[in-house]
C-alpha atoms as a PDB file:
ATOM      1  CA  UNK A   1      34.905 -25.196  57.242  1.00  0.00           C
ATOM      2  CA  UNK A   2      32.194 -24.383  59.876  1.00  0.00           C
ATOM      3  CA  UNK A   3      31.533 -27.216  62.287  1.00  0.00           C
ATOM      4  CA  UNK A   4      27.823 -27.785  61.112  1.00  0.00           C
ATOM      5  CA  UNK A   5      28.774 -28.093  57.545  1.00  0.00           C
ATOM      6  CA  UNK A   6      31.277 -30.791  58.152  1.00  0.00           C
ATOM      7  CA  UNK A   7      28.536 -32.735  60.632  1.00  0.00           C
ATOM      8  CA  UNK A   8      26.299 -33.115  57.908  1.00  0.00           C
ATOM      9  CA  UNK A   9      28.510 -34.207  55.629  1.00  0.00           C
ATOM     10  CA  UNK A  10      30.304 -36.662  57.846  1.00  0.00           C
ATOM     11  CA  UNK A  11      26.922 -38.268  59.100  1.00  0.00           C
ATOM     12  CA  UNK A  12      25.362 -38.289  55.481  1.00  0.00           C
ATOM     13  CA  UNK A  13      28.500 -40.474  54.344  1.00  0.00           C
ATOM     14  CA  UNK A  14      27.885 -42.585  57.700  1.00  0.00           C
ATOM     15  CA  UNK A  15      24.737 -42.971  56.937  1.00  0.00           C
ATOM     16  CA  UNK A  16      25.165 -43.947  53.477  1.00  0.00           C
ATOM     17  CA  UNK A  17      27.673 -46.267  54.781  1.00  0.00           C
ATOM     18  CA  UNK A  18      25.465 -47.449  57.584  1.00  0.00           C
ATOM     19  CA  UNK A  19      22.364 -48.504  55.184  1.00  0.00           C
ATOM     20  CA  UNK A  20      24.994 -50.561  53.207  1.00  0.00           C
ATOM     21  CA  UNK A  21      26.423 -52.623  55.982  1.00  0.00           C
ATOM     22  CA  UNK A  22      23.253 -52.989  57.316  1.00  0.00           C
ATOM     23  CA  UNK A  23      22.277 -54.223  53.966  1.00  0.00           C
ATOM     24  CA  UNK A  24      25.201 -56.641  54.257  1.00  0.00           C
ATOM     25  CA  UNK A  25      24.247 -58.251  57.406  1.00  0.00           C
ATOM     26  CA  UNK A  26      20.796 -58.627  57.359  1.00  0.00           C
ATOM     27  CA  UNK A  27      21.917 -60.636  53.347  1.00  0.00           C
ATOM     28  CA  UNK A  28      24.717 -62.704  55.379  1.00  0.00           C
ATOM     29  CA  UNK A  29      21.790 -64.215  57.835  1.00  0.00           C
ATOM     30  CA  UNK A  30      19.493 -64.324  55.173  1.00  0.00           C
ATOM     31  CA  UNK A  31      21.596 -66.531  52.905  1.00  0.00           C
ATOM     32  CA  UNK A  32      22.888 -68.854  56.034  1.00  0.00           C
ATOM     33  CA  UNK A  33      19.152 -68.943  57.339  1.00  0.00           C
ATOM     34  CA  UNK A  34      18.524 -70.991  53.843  1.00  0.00           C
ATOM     35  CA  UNK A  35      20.699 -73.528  55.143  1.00  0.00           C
ATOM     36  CA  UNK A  36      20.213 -76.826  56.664  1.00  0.00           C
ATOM     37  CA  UNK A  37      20.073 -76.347  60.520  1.00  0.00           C
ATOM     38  CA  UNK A  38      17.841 -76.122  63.372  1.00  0.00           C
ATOM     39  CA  UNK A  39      15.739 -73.688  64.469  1.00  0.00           C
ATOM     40  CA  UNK A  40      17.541 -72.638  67.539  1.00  0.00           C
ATOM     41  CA  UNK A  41      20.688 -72.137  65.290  1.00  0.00           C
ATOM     42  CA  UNK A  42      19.205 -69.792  62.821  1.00  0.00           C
ATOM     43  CA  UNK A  43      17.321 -68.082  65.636  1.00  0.00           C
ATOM     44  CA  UNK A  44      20.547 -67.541  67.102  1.00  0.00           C
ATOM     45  CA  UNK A  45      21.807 -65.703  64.156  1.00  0.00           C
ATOM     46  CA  UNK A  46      19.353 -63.246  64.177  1.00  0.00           C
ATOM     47  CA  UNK A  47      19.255 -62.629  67.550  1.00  0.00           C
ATOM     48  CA  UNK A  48      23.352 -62.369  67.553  1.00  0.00           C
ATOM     49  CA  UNK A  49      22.687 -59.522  64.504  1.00  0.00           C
ATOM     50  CA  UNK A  50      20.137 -57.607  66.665  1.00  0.00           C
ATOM     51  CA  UNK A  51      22.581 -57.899  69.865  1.00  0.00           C
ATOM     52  CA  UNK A  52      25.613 -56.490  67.887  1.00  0.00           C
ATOM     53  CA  UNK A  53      23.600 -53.530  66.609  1.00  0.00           C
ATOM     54  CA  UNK A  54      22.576 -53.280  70.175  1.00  0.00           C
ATOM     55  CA  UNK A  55      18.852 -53.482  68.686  1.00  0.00           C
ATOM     56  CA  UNK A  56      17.858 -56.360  71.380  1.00  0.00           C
ATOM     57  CA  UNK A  57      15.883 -54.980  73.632  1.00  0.00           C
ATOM     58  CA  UNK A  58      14.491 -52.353  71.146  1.00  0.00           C
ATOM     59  CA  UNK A  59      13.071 -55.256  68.649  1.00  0.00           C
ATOM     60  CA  UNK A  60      12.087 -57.242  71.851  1.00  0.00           C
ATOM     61  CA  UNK A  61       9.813 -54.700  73.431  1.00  0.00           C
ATOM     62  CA  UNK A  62       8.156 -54.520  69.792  1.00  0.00           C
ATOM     63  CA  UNK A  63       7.826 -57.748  68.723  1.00  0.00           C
ATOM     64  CA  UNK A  64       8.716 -60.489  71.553  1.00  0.00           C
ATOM     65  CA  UNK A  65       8.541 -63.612  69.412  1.00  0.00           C
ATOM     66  CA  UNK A  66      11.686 -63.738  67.023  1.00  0.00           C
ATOM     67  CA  UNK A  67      10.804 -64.214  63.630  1.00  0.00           C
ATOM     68  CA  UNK A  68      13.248 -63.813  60.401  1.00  0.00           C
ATOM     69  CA  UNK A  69      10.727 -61.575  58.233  1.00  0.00           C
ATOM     70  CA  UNK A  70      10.572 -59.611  61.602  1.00  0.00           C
ATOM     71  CA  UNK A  71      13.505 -59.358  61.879  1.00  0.00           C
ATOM     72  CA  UNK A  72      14.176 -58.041  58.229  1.00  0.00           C
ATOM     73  CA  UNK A  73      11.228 -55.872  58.133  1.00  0.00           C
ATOM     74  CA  UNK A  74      12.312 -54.090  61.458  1.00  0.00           C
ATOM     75  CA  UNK A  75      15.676 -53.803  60.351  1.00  0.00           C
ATOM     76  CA  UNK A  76      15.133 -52.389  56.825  1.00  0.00           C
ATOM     77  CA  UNK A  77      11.174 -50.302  56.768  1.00  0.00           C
ATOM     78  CA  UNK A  78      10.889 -49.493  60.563  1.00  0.00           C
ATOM     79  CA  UNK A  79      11.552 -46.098  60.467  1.00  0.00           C
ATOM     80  CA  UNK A  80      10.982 -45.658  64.571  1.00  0.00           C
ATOM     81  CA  UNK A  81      14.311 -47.877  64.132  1.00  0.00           C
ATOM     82  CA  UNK A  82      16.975 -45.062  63.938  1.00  0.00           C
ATOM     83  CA  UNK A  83      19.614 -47.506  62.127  1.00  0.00           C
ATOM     84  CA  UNK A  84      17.047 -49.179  59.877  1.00  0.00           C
ATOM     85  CA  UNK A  85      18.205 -48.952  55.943  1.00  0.00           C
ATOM     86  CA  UNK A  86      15.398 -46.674  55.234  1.00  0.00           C
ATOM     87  CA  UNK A  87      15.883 -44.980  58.456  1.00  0.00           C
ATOM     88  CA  UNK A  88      19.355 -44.623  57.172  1.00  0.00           C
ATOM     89  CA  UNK A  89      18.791 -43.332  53.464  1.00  0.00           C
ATOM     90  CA  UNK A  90      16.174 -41.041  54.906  1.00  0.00           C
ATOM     91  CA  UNK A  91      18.904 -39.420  57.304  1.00  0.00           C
ATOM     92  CA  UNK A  92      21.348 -39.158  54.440  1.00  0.00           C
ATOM     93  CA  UNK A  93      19.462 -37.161  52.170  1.00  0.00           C
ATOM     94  CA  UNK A  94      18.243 -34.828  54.657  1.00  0.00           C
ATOM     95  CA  UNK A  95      21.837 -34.119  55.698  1.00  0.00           C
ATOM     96  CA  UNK A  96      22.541 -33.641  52.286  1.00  0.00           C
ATOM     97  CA  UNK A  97      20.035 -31.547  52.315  1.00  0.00           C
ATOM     98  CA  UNK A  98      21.274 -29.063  54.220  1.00  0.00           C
ATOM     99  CA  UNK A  99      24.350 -28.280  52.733  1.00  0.00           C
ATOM    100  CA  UNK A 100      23.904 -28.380  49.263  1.00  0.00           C
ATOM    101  CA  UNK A 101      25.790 -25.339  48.367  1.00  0.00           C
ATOM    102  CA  UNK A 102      28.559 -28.189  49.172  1.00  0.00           C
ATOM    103  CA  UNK A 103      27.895 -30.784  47.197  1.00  0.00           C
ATOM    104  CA  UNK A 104      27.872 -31.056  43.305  1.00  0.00           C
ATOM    105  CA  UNK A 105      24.375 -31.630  41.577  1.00  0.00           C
ATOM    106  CA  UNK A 106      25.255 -35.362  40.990  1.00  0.00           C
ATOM    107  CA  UNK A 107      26.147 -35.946  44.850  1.00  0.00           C
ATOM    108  CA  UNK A 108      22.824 -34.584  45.471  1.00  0.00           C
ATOM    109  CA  UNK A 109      20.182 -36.126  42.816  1.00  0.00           C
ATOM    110  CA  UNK A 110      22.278 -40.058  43.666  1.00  0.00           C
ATOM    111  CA  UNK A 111      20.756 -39.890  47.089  1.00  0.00           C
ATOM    112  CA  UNK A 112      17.560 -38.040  46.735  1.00  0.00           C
ATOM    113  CA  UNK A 113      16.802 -40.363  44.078  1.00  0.00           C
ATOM    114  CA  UNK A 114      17.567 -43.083  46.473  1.00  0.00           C
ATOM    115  CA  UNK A 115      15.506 -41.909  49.292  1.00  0.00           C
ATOM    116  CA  UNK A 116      12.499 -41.354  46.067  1.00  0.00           C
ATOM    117  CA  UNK A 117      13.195 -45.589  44.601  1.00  0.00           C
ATOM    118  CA  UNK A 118      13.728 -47.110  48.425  1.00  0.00           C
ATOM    119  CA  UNK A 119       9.612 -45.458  49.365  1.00  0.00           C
ATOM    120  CA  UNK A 120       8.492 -47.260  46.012  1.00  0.00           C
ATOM    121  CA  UNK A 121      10.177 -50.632  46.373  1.00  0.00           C
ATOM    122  CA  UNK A 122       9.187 -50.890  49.819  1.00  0.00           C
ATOM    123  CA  UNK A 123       5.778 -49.962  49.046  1.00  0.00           C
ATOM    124  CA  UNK A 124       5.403 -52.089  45.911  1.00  0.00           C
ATOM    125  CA  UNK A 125       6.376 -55.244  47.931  1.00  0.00           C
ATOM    126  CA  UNK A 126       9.783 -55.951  46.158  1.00  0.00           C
ATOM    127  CA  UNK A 127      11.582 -56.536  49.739  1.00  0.00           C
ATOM    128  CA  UNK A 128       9.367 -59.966  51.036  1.00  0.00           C
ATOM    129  CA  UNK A 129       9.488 -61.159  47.175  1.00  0.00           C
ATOM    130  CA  UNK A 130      13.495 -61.432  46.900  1.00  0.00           C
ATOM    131  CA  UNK A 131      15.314 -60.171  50.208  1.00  0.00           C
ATOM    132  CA  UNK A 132      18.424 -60.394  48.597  1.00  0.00           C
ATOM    133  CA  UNK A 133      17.904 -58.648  45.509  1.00  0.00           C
ATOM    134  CA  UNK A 134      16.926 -55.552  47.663  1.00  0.00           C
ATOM    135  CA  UNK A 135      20.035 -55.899  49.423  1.00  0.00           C
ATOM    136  CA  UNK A 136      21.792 -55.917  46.346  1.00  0.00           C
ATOM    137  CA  UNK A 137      20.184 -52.932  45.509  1.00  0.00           C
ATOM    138  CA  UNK A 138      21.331 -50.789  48.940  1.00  0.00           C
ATOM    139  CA  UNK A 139      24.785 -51.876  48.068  1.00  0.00           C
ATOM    140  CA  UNK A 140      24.231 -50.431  44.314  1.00  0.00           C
ATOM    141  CA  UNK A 141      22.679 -47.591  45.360  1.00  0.00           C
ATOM    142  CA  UNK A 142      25.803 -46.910  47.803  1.00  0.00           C
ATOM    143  CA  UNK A 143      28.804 -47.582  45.705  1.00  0.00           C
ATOM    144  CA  UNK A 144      26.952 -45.615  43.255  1.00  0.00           C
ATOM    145  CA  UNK A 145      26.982 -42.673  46.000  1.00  0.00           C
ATOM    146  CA  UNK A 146      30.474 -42.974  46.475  1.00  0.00           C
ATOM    147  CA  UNK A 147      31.483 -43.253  43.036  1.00  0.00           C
ATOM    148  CA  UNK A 148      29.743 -40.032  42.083  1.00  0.00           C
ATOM    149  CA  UNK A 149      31.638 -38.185  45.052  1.00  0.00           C
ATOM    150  CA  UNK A 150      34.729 -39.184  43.768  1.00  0.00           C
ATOM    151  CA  UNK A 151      34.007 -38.693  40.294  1.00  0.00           C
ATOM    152  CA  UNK A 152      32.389 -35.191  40.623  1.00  0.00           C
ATOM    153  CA  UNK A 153      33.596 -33.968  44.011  1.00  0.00           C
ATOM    154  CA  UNK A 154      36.549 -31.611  44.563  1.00  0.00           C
ATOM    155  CA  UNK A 155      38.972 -32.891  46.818  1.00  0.00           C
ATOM    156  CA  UNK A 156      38.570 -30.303  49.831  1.00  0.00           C
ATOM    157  CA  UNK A 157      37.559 -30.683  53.154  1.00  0.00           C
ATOM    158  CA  UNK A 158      33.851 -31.855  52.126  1.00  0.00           C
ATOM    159  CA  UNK A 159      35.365 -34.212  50.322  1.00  0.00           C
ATOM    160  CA  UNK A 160      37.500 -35.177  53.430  1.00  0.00           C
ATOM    161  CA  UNK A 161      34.901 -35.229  55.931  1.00  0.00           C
ATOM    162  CA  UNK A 162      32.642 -37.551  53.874  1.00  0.00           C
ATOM    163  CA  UNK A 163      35.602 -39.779  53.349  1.00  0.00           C
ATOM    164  CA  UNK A 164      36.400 -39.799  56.779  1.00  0.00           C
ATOM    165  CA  UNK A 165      32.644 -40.941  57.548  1.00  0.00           C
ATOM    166  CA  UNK A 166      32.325 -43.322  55.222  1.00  0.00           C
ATOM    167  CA  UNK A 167      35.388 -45.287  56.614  1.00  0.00           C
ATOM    168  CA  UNK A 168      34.882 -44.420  60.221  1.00  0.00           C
ATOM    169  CA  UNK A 169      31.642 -46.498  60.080  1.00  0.00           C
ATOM    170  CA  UNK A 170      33.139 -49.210  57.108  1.00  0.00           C
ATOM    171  CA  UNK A 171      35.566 -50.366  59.981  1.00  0.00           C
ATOM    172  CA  UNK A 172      32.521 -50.580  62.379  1.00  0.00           C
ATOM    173  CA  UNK A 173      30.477 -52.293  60.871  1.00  0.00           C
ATOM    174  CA  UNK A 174      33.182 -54.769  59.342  1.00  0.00           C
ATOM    175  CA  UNK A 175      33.958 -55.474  62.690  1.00  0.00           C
ATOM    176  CA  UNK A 176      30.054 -56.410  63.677  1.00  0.00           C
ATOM    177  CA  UNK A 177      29.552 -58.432  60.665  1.00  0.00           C
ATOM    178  CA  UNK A 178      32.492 -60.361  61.662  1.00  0.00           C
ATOM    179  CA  UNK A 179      31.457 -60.633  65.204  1.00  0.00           C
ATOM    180  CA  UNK A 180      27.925 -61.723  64.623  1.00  0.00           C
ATOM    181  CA  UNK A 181      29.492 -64.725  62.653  1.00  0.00           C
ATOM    182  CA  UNK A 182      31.892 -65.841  65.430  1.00  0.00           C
ATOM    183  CA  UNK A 183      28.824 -65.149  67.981  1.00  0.00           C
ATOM    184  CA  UNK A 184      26.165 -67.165  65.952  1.00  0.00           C
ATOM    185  CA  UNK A 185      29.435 -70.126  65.167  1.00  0.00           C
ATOM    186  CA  UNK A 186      29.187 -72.199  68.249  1.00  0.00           C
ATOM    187  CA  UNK A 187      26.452 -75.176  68.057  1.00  0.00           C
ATOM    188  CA  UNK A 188      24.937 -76.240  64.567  1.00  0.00           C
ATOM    189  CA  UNK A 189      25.923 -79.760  65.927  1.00  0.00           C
ATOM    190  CA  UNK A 190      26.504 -82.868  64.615  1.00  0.00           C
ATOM    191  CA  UNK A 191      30.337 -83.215  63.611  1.00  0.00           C
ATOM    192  CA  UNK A 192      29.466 -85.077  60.623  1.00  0.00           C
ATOM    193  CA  UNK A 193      28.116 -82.175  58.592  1.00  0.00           C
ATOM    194  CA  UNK A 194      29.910 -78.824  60.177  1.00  0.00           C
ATOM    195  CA  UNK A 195      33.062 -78.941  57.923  1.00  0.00           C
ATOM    196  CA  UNK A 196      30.498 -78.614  55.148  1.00  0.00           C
ATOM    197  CA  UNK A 197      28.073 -75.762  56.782  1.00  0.00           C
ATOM    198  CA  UNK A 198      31.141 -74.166  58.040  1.00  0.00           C
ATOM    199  CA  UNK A 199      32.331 -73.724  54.595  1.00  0.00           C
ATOM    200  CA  UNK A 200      28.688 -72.214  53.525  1.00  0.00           C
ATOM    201  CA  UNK A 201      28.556 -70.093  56.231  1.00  0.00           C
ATOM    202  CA  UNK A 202      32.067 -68.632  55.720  1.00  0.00           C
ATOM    203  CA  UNK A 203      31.645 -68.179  52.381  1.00  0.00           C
ATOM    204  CA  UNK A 204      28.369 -66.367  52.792  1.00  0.00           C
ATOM    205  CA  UNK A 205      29.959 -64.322  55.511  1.00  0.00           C
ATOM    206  CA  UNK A 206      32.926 -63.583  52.370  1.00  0.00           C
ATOM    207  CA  UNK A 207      30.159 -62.619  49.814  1.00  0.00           C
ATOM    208  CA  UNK A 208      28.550 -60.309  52.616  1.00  0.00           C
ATOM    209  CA  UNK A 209      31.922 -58.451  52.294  1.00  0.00           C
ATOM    210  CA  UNK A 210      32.549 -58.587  48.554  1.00  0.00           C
ATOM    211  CA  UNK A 211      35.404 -60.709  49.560  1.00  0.00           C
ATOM    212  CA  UNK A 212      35.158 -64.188  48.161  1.00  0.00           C
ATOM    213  CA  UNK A 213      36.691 -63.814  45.478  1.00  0.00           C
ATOM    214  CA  UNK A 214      39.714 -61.805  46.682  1.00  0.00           C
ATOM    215  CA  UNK A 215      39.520 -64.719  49.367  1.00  0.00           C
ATOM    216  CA  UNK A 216      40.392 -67.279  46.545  1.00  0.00           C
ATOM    217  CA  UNK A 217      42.901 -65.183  44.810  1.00  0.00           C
ATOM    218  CA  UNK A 218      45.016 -64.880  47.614  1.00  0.00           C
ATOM    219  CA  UNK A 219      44.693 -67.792  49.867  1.00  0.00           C
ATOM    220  CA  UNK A 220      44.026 -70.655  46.880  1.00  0.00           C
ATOM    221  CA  UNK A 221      42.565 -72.838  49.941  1.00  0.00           C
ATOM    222  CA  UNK A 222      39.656 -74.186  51.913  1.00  0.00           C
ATOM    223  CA  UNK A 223      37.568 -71.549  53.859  1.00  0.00           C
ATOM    224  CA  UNK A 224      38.445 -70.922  57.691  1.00  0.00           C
ATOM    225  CA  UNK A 225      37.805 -69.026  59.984  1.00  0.00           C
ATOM    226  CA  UNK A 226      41.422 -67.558  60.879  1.00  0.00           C
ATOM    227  CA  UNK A 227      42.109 -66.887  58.154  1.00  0.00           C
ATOM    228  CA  UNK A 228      38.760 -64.996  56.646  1.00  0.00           C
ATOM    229  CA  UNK A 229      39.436 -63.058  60.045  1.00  0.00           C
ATOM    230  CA  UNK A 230      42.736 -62.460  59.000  1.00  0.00           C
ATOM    231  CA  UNK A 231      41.562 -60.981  55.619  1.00  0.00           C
ATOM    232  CA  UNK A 232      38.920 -59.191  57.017  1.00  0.00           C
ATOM    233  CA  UNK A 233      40.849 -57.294  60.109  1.00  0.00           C
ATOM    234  CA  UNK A 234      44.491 -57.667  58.742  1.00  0.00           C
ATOM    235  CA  UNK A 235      44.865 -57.066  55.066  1.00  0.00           C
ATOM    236  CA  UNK A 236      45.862 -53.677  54.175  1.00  0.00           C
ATOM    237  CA  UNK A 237      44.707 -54.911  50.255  1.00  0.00           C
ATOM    238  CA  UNK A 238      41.056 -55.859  51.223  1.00  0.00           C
ATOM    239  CA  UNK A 239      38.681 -52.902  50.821  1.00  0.00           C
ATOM    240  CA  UNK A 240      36.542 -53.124  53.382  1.00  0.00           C
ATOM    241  CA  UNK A 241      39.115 -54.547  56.681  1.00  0.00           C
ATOM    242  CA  UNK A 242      39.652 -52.385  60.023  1.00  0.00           C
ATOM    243  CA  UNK A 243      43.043 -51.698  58.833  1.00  0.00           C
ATOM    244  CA  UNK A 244      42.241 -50.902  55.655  1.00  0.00           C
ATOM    245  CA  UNK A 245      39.828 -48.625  56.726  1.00  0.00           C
ATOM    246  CA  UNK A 246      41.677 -47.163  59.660  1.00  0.00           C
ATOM    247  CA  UNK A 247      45.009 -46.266  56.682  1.00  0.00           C
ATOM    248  CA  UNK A 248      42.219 -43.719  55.204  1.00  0.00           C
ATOM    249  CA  UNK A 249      41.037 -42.121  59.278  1.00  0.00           C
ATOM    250  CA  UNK A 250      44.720 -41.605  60.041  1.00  0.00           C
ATOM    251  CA  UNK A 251      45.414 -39.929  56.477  1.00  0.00           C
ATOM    252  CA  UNK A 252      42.422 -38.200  56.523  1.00  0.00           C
ATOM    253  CA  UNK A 253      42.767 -37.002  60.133  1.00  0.00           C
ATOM    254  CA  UNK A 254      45.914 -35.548  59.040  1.00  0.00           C
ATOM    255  CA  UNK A 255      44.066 -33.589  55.779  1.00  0.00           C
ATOM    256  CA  UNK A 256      42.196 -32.014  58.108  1.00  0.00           C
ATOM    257  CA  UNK A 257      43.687 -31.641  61.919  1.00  0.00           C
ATOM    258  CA  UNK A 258      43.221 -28.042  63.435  1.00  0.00           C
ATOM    259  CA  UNK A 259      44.724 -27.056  67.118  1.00  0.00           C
ATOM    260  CA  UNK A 260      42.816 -29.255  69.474  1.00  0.00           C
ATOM    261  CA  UNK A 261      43.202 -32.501  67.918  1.00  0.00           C
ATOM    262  CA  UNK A 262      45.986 -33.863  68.505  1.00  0.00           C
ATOM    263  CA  UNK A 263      44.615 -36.371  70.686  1.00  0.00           C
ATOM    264  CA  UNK A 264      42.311 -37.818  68.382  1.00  0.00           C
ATOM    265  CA  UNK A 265      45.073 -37.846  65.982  1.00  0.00           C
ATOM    266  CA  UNK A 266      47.238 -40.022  68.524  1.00  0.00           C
ATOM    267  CA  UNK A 267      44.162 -42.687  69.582  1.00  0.00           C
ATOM    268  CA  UNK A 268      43.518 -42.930  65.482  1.00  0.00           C
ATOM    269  CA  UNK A 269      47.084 -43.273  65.278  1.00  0.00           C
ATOM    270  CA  UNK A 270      47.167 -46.039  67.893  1.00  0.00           C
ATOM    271  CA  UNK A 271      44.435 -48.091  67.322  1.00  0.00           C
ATOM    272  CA  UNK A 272      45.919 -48.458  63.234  1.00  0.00           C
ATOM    273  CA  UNK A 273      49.595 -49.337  64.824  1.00  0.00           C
ATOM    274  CA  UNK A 274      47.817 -52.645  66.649  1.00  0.00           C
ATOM    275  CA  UNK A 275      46.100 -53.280  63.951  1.00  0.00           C
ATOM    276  CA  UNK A 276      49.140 -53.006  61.424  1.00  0.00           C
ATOM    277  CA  UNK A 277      51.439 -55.128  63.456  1.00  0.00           C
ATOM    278  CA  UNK A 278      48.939 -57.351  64.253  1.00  0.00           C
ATOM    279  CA  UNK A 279      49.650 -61.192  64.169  1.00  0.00           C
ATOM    280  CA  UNK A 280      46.540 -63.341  63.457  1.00  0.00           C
ATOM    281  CA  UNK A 281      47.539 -66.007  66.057  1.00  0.00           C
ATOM    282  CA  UNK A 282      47.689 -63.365  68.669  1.00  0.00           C
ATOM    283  CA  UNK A 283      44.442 -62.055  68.314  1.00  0.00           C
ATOM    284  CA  UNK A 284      42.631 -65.781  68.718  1.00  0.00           C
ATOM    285  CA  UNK A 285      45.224 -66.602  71.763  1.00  0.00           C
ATOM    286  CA  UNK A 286      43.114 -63.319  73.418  1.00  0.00           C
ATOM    287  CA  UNK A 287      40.162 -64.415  71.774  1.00  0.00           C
ATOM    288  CA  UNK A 288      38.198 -62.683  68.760  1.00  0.00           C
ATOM    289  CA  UNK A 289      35.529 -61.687  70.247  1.00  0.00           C
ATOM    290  CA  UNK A 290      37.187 -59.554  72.847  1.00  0.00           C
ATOM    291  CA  UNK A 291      39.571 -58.637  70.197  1.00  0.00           C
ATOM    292  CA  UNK A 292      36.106 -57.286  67.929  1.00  0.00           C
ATOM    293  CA  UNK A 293      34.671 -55.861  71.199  1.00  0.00           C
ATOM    294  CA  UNK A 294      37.672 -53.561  72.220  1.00  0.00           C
ATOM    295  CA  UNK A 295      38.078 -52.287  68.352  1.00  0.00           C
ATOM    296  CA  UNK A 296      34.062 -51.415  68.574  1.00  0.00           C
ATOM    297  CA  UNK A 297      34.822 -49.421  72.026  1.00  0.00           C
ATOM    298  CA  UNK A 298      38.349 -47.332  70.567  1.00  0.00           C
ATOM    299  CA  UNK A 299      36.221 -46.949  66.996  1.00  0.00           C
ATOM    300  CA  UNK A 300      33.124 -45.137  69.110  1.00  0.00           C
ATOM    301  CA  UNK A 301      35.944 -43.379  71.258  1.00  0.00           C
ATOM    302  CA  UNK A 302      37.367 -42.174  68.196  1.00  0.00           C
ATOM    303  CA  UNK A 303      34.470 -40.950  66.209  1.00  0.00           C
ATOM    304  CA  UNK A 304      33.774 -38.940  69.626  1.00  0.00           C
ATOM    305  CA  UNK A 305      36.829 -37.476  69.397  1.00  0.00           C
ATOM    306  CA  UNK A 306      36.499 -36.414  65.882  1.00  0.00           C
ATOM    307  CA  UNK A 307      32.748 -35.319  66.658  1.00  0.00           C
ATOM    308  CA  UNK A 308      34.322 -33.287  69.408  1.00  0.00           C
ATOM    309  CA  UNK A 309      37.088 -31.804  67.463  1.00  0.00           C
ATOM    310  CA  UNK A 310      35.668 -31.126  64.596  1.00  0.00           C
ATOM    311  CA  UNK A 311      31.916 -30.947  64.442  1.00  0.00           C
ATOM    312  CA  UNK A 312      28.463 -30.480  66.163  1.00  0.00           C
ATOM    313  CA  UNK A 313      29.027 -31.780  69.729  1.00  0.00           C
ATOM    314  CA  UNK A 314      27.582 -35.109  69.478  1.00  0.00           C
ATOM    315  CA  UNK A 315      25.101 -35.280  72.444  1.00  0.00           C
ATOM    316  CA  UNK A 316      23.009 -38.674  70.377  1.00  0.00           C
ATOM    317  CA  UNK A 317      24.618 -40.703  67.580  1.00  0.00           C
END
């Protein structure tokens, strides 16, 4: 497969990917900003979200002041944002776009009619009147576009190069959306009502995943943190967890290796053998935010290495 043809199909399933997660963030703050806390608590979560999508100084030299609908609207319409969800379904059908000879007609019309149904919600004010059925909606609108690869698709190395960026960014961003909640955790404060916020905020961060309910079926318990973080980093069985995620790069790097890359194949390789063998308690004795911040660093090492072995030298993400 030429280089360029595989590019666009591996950064139209990121980007699909991307507007999702993004989608499942911005609900997660949304839904905990509802409840009962101070102000400098739920400013904290937003300014935690922008931080971990390294959006900080990028919303700050816009806006200055932090406020939630800001926050939202820059994060979902601003299209001078590069990883807003427009931004992002915008990006996706253009790649798709360009190599339409390699996708089937159903690939193509899922996320051009996207791109066509995001301009008119936006513009008919849907987003401000319920956030959170619009970020329903980006989730839809995404499982929809991976169903209809799967369904319609034939499994060849377009196939394997949008799998391989759909899961390259799912354990990214599962790793921010996990972050942000240990980053945003540390001061709501009176100890008389935290057990009870904790459990709201944990199970919002579980619903941000589609994982509450695979939370209850397997641990039949009270919400905590460990052990949401060890479903959501740990759990071969969850969907959407880093090793979960990383099982499909390092069978999918192995679909499609050529001469030169070995090496990615090895760091891939690597960074799924921590993760497998993995022991929950091990990760909080280091600490999980330096645990989330080193997978973030190997993931973006990684998808350079596959960007360097296999398609358009990336030179901006």
């Amino acid at each position: 497969m030429l280089s360029r043809t595989a590019d666009h199909l591996f950064w139209m399933a990121r980007y699909t990917e991307r507007a999702e997660n993004t989608a499942r963030m911005l609900d997660v703050n949304y839904q905990t900003s509802l409840l009962p806390q101070s102000a400098e608590v739920a400013e904290q979560g937003w300014w935690a979200m922008l931080d971990i999508s390294e959006l900080t100084q990028a919303f700050d030299n816009k806006y200055g002041l932090l406020h939630r609908d800001d926050v939202i609207d820059f994060m979902v319409r601003d299209m001078t944002n590069p990883s807003s969800i427009m931004s992002c379904l915008r990006a996706a059908r253009e790649n798709a776009r360009a190599v339409r000879g390699s996708l089937t007609t159903e690939v193509w019309e899922t996320l051009n009619t996207t791109w066509l149904d995001v301009q008119r919600i936006i513009a008919d004010g849907e987003l401000h009147e319920d956030p959170s059925r619009f970020f329903e909606w980006v989730k839809f609108r995404s499982h929809l576009a991976r169903g209809v690869q799967f369904g319609t698709m034939l499994k060849d190395d377009s196939f394997h190069f949008m799998r391989l960026g759909t899961f390259l960014e799912r354990a990214d961003n599962t790793a921010r959306i996990l972050d942000v909640k240990f980053q945003a955790s540390g001061s709501d404060d009176s100890d008389s009502n935290r057990e009870q916020n904790d459990f709201y905020h944990w199970a919002a961060v579980l619903r941000s995943v589609s994982g509450f309910e695979v939370y209850r079926k397997i641990y039949r318990a009270v919400i905590t943190p460990q052990r949401v973080a060890e479903l959501l980093i740990l759990r071969p069985d969850m969907p959407r967890s880093l090793v979960s995620s990383l099982d499909e790069v390092v069978a999918i790097l192995a679909l499609v290796a050529n001469q030169q890359s070995s090496e990615t194949e090895r760091q891939a390789g690597k960074l799924h053998a921590d993760l497998k063998y993995a022991r929950i308690d091990d990760i909080f004795a280091v600490g999980l935010h330096a645990f989330l911040t080193s997978f973030l660093e190997r993931i973006g090492d990684l998808g350079n290495g596959i960007s360097r072995d296999f398609l358009v030298p990336l030179l901006a993400a």
